[in-house]
PDB file of N, CA and C in Angstrom:
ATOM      1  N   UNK A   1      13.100 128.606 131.880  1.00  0.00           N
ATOM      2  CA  UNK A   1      14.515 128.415 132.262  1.00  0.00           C
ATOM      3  C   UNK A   1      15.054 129.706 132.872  1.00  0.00           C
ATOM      4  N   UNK A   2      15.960 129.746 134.285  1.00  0.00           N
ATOM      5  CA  UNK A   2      16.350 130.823 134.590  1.00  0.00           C
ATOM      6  C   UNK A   2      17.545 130.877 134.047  1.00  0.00           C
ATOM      7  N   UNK A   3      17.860 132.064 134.199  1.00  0.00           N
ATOM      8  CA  UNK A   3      19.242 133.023 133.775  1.00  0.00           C
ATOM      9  C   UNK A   3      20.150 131.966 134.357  1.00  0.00           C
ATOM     10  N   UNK A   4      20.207 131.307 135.670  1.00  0.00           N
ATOM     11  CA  UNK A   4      21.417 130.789 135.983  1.00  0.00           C
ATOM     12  C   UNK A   4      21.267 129.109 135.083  1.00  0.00           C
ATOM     13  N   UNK A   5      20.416 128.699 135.144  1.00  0.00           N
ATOM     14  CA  UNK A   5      20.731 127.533 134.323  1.00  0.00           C
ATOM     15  C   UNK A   5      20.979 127.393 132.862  1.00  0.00           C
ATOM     16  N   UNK A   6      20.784 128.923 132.635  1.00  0.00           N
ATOM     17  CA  UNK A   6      21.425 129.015 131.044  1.00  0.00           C
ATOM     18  C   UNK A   6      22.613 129.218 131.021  1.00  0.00           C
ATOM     19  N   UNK A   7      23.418 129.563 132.392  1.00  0.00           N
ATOM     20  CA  UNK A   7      24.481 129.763 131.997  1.00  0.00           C
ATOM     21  C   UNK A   7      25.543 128.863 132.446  1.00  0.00           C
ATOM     22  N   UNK A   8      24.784 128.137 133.111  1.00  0.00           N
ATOM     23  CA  UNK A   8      25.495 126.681 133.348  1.00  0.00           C
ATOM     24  C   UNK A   8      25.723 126.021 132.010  1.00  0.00           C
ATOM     25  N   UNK A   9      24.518 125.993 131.065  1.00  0.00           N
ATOM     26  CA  UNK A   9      24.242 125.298 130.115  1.00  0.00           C
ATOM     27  C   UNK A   9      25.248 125.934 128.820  1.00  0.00           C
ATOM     28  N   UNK A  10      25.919 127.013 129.128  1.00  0.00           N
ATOM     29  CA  UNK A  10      26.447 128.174 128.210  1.00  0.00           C
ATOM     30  C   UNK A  10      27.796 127.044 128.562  1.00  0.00           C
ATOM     31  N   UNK A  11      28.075 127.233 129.984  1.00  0.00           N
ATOM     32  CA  UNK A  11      29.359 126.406 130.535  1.00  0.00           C
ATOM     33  C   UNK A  11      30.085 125.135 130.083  1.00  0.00           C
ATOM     34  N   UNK A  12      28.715 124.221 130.589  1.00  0.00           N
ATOM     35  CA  UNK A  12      28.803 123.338 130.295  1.00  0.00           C
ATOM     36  C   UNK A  12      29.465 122.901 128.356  1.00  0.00           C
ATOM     37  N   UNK A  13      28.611 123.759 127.375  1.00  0.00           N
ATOM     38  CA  UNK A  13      28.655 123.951 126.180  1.00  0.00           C
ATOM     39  C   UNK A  13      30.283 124.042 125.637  1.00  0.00           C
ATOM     40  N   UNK A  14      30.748 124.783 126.689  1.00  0.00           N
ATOM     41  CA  UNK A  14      32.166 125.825 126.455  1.00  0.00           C
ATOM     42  C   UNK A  14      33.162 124.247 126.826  1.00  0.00           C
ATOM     43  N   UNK A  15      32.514 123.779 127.894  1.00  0.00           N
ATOM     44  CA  UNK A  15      33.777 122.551 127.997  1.00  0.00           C
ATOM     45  C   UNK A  15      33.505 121.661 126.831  1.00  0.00           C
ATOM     46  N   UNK A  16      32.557 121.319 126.673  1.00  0.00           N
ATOM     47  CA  UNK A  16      32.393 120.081 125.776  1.00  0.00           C
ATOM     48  C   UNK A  16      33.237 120.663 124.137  1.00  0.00           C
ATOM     49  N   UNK A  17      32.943 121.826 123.714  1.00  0.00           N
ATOM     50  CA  UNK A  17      33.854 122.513 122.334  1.00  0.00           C
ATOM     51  C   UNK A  17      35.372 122.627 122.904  1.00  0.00           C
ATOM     52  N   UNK A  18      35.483 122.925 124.004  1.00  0.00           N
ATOM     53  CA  UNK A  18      37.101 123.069 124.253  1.00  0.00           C
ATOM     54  C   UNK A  18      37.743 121.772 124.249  1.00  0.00           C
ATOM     55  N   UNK A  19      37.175 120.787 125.474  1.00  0.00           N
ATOM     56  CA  UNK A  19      37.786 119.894 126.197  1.00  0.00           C
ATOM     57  C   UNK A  19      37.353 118.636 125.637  1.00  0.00           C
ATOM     58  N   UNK A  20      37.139 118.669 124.320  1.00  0.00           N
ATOM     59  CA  UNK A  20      36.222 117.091 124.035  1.00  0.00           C
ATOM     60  C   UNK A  20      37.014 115.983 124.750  1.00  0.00           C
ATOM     61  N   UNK A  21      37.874 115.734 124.690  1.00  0.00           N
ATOM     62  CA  UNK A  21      39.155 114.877 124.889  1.00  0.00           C
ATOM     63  C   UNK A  21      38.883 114.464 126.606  1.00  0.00           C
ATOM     64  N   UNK A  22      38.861 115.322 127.375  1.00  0.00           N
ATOM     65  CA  UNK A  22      38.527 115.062 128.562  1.00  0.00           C
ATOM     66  C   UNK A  22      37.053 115.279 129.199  1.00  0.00           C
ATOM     67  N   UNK A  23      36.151 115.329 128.572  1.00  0.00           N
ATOM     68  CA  UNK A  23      34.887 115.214 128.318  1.00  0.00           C
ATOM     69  C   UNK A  23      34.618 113.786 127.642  1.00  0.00           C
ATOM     70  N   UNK A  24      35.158 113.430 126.939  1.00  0.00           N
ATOM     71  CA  UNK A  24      35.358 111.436 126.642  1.00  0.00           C
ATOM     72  C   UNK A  24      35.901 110.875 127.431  1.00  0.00           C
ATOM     73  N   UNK A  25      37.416 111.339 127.880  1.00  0.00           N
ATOM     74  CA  UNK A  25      37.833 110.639 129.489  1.00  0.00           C
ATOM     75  C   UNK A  25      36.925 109.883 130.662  1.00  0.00           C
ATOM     76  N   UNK A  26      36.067 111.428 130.798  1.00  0.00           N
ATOM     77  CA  UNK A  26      35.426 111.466 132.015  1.00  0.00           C
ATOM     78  C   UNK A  26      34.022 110.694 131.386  1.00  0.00           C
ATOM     79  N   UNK A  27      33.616 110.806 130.251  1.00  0.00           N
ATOM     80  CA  UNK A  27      32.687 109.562 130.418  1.00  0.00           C
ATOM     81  C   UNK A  27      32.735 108.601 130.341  1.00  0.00           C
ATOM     82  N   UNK A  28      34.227 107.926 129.506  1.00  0.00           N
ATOM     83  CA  UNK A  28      34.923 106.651 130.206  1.00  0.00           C
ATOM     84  C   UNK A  28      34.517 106.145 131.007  1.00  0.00           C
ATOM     85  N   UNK A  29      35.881 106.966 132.150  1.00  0.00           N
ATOM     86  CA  UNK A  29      35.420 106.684 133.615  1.00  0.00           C
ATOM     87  C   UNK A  29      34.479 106.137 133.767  1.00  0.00           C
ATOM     88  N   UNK A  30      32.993 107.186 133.996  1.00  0.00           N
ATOM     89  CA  UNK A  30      32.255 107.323 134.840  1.00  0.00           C
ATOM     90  C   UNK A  30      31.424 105.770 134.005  1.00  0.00           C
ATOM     91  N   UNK A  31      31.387 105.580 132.756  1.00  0.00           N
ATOM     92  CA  UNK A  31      30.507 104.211 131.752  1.00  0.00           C
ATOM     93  C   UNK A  31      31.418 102.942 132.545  1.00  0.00           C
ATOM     94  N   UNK A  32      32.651 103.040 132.924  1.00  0.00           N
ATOM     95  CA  UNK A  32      33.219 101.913 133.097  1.00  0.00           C
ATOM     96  C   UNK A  32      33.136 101.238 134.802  1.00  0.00           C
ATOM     97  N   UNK A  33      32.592 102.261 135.679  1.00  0.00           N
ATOM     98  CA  UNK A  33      32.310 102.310 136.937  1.00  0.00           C
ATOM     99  C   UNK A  33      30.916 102.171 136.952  1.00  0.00           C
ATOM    100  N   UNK A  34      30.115 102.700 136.347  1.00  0.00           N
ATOM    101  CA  UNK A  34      28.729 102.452 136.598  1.00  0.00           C
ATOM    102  C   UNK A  34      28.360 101.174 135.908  1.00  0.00           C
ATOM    103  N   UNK A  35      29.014 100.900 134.892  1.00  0.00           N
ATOM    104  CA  UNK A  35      28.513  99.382 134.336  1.00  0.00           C
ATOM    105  C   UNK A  35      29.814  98.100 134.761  1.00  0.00           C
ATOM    106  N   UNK A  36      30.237  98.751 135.805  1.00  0.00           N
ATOM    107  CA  UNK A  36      31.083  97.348 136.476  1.00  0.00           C
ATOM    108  C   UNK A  36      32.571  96.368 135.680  1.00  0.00           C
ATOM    109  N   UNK A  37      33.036  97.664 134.711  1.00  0.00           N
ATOM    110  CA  UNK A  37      34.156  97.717 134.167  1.00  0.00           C
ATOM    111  C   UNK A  37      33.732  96.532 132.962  1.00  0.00           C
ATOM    112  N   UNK A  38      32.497  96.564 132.573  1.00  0.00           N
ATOM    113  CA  UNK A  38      32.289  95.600 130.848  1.00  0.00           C
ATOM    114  C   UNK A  38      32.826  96.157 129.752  1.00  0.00           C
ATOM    115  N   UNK A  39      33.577  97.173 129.673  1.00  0.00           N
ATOM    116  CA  UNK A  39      34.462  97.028 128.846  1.00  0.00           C
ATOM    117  C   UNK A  39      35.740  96.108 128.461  1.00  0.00           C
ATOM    118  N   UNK A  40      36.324  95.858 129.616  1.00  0.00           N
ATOM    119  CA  UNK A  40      37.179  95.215 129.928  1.00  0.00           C
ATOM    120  C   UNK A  40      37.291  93.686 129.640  1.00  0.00           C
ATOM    121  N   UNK A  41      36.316  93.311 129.757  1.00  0.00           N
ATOM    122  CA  UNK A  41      35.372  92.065 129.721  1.00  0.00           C
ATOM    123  C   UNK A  41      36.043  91.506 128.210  1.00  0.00           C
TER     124      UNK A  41
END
């Protein structure tokens, strides 16, 4: 692993402990668009 993808991975880390809330949003979204809004259903 290089230095830069650890620190993406450092990043990435930092949103998911800060931002859970919009880190669930956004996989909402993205579960309700890729599976053709079956939630809704």
């Amino acid at each position: 692993m290089t230095s830069s993808e650890q620190m993406v991975l450092n990043y990435q880390m930092k949103l998911l402990l800060s931002e859970p809330l919009a880190v669930f949003l956004n996989l909402l979204i993205v579960g309700i668009s890729g599976n053709g809004g079956y939630v809704g259903r």
